[in-house]
N, C-alpha and C. Protein backbone atom coordinates (compact mmCIF):
# COMPACT_ATOMS: atom_id res chain seq x y z
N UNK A 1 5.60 13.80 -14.16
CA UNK A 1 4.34 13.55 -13.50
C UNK A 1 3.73 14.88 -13.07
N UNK A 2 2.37 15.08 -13.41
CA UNK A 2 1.85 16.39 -13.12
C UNK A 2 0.82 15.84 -11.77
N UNK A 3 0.10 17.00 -11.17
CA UNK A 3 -0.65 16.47 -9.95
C UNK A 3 -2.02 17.50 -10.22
N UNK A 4 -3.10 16.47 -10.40
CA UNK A 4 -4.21 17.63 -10.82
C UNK A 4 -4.19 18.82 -9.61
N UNK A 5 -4.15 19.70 -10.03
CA UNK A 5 -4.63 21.05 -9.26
C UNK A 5 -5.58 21.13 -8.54
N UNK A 6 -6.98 20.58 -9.04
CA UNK A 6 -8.13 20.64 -8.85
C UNK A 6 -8.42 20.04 -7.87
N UNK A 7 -7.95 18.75 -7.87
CA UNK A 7 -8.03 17.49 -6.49
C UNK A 7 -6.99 17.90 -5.37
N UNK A 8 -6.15 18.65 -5.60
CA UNK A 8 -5.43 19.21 -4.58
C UNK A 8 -6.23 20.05 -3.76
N UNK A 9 -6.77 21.46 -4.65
CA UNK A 9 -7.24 22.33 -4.05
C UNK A 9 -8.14 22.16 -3.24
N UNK A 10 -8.86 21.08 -3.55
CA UNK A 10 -10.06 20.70 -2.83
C UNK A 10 -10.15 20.48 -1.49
N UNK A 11 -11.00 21.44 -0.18
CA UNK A 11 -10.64 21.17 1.22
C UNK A 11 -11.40 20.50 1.79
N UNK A 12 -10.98 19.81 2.50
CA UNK A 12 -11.06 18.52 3.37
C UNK A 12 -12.61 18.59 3.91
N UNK A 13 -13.76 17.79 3.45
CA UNK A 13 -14.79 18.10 4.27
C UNK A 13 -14.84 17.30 5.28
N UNK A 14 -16.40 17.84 5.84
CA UNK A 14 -16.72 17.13 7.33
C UNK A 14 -16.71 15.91 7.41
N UNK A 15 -17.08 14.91 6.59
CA UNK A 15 -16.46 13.49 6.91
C UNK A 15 -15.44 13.15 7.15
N UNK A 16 -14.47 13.95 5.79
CA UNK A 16 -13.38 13.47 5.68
C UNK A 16 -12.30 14.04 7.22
N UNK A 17 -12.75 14.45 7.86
CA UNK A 17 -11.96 15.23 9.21
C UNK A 17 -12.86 14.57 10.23
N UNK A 18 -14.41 13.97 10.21
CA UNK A 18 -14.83 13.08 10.93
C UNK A 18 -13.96 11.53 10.68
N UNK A 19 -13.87 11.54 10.19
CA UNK A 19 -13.65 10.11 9.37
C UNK A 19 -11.48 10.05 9.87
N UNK A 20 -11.13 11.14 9.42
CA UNK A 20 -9.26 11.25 10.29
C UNK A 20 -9.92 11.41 11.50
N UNK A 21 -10.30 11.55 12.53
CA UNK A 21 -10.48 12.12 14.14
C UNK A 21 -10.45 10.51 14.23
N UNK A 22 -11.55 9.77 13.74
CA UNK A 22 -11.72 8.27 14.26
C UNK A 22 -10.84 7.46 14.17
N UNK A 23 -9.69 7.69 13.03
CA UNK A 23 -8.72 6.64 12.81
C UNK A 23 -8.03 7.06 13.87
N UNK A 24 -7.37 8.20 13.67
CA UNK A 24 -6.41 9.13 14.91
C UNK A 24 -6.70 8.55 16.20
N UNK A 25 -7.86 8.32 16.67
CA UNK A 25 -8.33 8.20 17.45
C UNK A 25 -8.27 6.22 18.13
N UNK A 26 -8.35 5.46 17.07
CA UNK A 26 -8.45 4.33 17.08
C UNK A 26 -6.96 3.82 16.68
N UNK A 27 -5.85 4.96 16.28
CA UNK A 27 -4.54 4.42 16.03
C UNK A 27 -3.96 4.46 17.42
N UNK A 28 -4.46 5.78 18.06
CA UNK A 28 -3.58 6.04 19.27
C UNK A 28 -4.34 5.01 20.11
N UNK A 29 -5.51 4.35 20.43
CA UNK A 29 -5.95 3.28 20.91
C UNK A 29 -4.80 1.71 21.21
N UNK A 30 -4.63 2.13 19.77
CA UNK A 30 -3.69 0.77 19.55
C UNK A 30 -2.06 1.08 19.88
N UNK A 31 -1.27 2.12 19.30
CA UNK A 31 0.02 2.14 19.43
C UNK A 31 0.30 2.79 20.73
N UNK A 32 -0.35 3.85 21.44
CA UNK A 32 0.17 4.34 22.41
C UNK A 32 0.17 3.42 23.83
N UNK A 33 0.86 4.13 24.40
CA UNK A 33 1.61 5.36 24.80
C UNK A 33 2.85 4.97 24.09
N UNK A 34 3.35 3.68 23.78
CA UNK A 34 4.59 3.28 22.87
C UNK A 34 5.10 4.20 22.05
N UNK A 35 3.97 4.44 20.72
CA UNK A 35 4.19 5.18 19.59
C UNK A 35 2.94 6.65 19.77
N UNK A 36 3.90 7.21 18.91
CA UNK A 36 2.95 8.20 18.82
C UNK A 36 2.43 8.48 17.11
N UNK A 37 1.49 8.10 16.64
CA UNK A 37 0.75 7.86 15.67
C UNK A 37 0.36 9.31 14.37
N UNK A 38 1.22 9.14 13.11
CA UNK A 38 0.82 10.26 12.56
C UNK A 38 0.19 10.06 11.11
N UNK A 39 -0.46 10.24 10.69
CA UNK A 39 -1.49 10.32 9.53
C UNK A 39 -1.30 11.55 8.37
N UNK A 40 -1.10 10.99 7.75
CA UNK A 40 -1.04 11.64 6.63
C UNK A 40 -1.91 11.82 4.90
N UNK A 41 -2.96 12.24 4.53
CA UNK A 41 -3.97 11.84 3.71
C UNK A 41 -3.50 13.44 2.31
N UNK A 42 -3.08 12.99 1.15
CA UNK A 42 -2.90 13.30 0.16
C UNK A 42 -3.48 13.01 -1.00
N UNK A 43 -2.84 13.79 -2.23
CA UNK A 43 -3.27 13.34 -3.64
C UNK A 43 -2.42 12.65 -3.99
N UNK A 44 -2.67 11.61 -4.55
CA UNK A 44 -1.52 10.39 -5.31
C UNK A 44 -0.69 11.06 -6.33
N UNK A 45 0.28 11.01 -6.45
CA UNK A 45 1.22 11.24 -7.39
C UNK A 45 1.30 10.64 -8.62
N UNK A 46 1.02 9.58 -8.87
CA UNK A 46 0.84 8.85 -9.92
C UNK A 46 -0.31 8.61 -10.01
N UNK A 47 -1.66 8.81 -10.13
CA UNK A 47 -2.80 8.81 -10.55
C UNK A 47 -3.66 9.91 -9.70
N UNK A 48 -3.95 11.04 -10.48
CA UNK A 48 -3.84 12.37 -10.21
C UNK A 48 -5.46 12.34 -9.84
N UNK A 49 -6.23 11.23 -10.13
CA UNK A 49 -7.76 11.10 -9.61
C UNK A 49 -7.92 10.31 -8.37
N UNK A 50 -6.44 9.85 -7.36
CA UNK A 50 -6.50 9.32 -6.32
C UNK A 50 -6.52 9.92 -5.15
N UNK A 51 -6.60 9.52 -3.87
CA UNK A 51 -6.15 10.16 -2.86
C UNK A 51 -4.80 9.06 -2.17
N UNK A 52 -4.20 9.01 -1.11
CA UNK A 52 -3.60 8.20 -0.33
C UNK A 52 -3.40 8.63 1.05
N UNK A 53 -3.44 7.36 1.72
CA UNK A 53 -4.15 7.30 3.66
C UNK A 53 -2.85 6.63 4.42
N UNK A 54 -1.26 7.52 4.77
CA UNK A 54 -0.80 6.82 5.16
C UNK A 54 -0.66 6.94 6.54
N UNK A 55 -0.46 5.75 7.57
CA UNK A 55 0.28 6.07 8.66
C UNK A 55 1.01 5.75 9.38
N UNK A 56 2.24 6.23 10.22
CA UNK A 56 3.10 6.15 10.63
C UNK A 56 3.21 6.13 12.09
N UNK A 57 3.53 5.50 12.78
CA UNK A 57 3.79 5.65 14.37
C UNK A 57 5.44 5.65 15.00
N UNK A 58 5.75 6.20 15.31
CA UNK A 58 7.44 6.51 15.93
C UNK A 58 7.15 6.01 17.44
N UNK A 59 8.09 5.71 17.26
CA UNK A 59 8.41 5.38 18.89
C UNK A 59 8.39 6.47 20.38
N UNK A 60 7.80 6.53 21.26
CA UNK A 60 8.33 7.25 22.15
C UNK A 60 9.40 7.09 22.97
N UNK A 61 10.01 6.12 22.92
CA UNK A 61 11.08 5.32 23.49
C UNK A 61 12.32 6.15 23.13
N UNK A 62 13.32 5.95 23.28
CA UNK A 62 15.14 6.26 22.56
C UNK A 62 14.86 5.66 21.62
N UNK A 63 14.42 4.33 21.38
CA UNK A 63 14.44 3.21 20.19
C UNK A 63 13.84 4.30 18.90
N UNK A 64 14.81 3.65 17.77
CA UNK A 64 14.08 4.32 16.56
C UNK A 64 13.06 3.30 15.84
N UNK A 65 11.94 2.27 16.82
CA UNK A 65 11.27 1.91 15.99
C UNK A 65 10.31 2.88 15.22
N UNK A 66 9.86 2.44 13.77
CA UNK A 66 8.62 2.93 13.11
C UNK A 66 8.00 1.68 13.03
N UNK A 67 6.68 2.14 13.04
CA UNK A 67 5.42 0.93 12.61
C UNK A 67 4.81 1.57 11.47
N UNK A 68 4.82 1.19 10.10
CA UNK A 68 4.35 2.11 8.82
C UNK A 68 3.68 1.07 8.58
N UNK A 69 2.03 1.34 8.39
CA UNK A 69 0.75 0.92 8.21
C UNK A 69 0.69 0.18 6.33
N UNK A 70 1.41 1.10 6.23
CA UNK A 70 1.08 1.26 4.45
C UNK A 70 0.51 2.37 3.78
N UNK A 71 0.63 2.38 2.94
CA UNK A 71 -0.21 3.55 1.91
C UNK A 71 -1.95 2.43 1.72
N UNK A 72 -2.87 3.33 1.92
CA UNK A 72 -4.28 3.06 1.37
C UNK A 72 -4.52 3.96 0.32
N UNK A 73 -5.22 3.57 -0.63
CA UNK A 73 -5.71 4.56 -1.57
C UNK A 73 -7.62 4.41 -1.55
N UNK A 74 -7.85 5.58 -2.41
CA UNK A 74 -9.46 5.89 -2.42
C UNK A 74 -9.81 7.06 -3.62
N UNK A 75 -10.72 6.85 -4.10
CA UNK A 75 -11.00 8.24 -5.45
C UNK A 75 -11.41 9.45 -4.01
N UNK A 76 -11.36 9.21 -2.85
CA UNK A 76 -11.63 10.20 -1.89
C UNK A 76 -10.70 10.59 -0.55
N UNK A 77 -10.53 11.03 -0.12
CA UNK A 77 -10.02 11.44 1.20
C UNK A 77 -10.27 10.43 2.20
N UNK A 78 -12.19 10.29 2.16
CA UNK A 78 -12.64 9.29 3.24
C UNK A 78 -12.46 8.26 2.69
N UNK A 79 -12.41 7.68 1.30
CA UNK A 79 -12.17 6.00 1.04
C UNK A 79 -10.93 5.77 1.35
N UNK A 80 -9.75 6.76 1.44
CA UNK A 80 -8.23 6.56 1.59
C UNK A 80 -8.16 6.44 2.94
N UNK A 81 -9.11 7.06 3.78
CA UNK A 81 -9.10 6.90 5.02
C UNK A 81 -10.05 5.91 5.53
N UNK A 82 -10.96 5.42 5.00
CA UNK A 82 -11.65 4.06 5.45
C UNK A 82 -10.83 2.89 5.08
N UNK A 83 -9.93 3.19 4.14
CA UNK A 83 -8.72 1.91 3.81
C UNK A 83 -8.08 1.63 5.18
N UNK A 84 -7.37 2.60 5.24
CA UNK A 84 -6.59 2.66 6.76
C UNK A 84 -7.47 2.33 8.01
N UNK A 85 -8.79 2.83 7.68
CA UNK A 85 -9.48 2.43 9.14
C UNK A 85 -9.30 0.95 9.45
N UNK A 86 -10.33 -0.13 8.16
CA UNK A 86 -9.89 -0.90 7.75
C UNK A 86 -8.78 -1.73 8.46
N UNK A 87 -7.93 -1.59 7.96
CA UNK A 87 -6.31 -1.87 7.93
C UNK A 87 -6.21 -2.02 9.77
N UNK A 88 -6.32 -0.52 10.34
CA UNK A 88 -6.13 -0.71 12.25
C UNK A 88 -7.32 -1.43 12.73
N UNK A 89 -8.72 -1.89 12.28
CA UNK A 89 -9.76 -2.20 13.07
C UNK A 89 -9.34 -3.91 13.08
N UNK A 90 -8.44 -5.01 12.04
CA UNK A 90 -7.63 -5.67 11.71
C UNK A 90 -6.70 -6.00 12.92
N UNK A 91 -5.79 -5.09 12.85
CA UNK A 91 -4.35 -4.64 13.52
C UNK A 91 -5.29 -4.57 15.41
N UNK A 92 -6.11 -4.17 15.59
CA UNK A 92 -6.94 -4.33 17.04
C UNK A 92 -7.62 -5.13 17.13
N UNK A 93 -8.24 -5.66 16.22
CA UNK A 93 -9.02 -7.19 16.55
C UNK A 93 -7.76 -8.24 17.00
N UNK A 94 -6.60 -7.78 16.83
CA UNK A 94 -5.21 -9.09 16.20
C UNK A 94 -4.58 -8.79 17.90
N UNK A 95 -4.64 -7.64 18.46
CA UNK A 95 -4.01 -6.97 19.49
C UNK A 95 -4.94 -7.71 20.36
N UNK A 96 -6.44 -7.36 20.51
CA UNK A 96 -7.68 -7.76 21.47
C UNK A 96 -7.38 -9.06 21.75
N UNK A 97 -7.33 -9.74 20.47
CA UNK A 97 -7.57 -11.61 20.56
C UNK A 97 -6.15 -11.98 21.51
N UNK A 98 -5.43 -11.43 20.88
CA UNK A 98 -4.26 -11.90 21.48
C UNK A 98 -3.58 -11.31 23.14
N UNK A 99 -4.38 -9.91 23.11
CA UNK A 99 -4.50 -9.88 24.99
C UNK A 99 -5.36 -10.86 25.93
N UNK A 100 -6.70 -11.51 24.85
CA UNK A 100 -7.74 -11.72 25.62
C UNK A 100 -7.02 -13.81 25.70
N UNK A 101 -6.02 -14.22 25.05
CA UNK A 101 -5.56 -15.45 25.08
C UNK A 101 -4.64 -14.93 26.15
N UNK A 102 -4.11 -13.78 26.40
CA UNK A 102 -3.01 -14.01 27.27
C UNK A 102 -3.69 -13.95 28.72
N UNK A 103 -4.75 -13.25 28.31
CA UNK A 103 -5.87 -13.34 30.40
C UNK A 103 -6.21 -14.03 30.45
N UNK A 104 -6.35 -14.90 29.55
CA UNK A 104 -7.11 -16.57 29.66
C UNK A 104 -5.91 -17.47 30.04
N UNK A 105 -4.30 -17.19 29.55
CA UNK A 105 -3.57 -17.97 30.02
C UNK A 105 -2.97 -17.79 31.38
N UNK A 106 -3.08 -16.54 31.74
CA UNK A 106 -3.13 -15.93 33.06
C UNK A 106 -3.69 -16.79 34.30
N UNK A 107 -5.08 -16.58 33.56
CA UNK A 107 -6.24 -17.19 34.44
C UNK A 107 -5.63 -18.83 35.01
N UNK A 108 -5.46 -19.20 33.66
CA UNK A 108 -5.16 -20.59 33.51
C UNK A 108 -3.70 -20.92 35.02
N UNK A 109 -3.13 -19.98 34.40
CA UNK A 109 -1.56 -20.46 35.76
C UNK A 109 -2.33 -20.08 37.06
N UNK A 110 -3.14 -19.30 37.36
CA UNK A 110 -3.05 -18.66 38.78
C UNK A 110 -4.17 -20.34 39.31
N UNK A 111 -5.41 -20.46 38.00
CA UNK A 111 -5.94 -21.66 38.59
C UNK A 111 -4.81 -23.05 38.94
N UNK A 112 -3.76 -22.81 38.23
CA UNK A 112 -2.69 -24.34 38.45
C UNK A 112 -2.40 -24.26 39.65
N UNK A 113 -1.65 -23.10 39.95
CA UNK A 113 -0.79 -21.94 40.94
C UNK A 113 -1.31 -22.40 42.32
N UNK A 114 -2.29 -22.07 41.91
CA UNK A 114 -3.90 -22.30 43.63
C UNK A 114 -4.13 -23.60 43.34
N UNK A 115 -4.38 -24.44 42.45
CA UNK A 115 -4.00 -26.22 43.26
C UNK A 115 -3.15 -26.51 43.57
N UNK A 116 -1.89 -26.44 43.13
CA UNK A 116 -1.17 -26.31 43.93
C UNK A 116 -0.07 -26.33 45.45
N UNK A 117 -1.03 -24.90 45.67
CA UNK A 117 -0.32 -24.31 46.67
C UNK A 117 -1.79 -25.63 47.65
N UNK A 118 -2.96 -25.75 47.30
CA UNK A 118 -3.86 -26.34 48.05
C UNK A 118 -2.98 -27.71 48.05
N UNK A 119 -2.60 -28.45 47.35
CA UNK A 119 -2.24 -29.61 47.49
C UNK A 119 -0.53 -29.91 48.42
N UNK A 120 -0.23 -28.72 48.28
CA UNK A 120 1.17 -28.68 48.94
C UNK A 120 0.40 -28.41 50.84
N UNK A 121 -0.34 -27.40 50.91
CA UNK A 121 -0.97 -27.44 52.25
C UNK A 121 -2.16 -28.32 52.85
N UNK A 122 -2.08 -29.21 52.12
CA UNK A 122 -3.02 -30.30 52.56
C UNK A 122 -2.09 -31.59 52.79
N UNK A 123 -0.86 -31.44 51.55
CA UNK A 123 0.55 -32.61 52.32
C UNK A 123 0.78 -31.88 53.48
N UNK A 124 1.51 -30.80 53.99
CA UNK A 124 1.88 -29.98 54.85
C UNK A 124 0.76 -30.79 55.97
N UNK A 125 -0.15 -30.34 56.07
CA UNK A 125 -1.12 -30.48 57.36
C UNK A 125 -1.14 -32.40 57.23
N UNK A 126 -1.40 -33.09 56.17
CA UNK A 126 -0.97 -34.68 56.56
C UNK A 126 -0.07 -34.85 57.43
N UNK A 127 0.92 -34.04 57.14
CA UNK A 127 2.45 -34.67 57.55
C UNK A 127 2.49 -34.37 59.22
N UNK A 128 1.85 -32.76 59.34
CA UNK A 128 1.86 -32.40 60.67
C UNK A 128 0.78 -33.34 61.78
N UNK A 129 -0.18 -33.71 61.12
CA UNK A 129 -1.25 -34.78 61.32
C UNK A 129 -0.58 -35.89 61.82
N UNK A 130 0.35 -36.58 61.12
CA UNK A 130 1.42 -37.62 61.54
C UNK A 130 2.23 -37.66 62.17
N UNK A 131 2.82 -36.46 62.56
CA UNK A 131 3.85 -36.39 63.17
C UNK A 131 2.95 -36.76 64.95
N UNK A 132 1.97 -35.84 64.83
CA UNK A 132 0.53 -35.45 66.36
C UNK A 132 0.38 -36.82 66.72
N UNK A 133 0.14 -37.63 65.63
CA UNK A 133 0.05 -39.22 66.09
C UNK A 133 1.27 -40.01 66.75
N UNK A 134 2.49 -39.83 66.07
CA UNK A 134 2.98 -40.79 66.33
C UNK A 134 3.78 -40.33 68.03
């Protein structure tokens, strides 16, 4: 397997380093402070007119978790990296929905929680009510 030269040599323009800042930016959104999020954007090895968008997050923990995104590909730097954007804007919609069900179930116990505690202090004050009478 050879690796074109040409697509190698080629340096990274301003999108394509606008375009990594935002993912970088929108990975550490999502994995941190847990993981710490690393990106990696190359020439494909096996199709020497590709690029590939991978990324990786390690754990900050002792734990040796990894979270590996996948490989994205693109005939560009930025399509290999709009794959991946892609891919985390997914991975945070999935994170959002599923924080925003857990404040809703939140919500939900503290409203049970507080009838409740109202219905336990409204027996409470009956009982003391009854006792005043008899």
């Amino acid at each position: 397997m050879s690796v074109n030269s040409e697509l190698k040599a080629q340096r990274p323009t301003e999108a394509d380093l606008s375009t990594l800042s935002y993912v970088h930016m929108l990975a550490d959104s999502i994995f941190a402070p847990e993981h710490k999020a690393s990106i990696l954007v190359h020439p494909s090895y096996f199709n020497s007119d590709e690029y590939l968008a991978t990324l990786i997050a390690r754990s900050t923990t002792s734990q040796s978790a990894v979270i590996d995104a996948g490989q994205h590909q693109g005939n560009t730097r930025e399509e290999a990296l709009l794959g991946l954007l892609h891919h985390l804007e997914k991975t945070a919609a999935k994170k959002s929905q599923n924080s925003m069900m857990e404040f809703w179930e939140a919500c939900y116990k503290s409203k049970i929680a507080k009838q409740e505690a109202q219905e336990q202090a409204a027996r409470a004050a009956k009982t003391a009510h009854e006792k005043d009478t008899v």
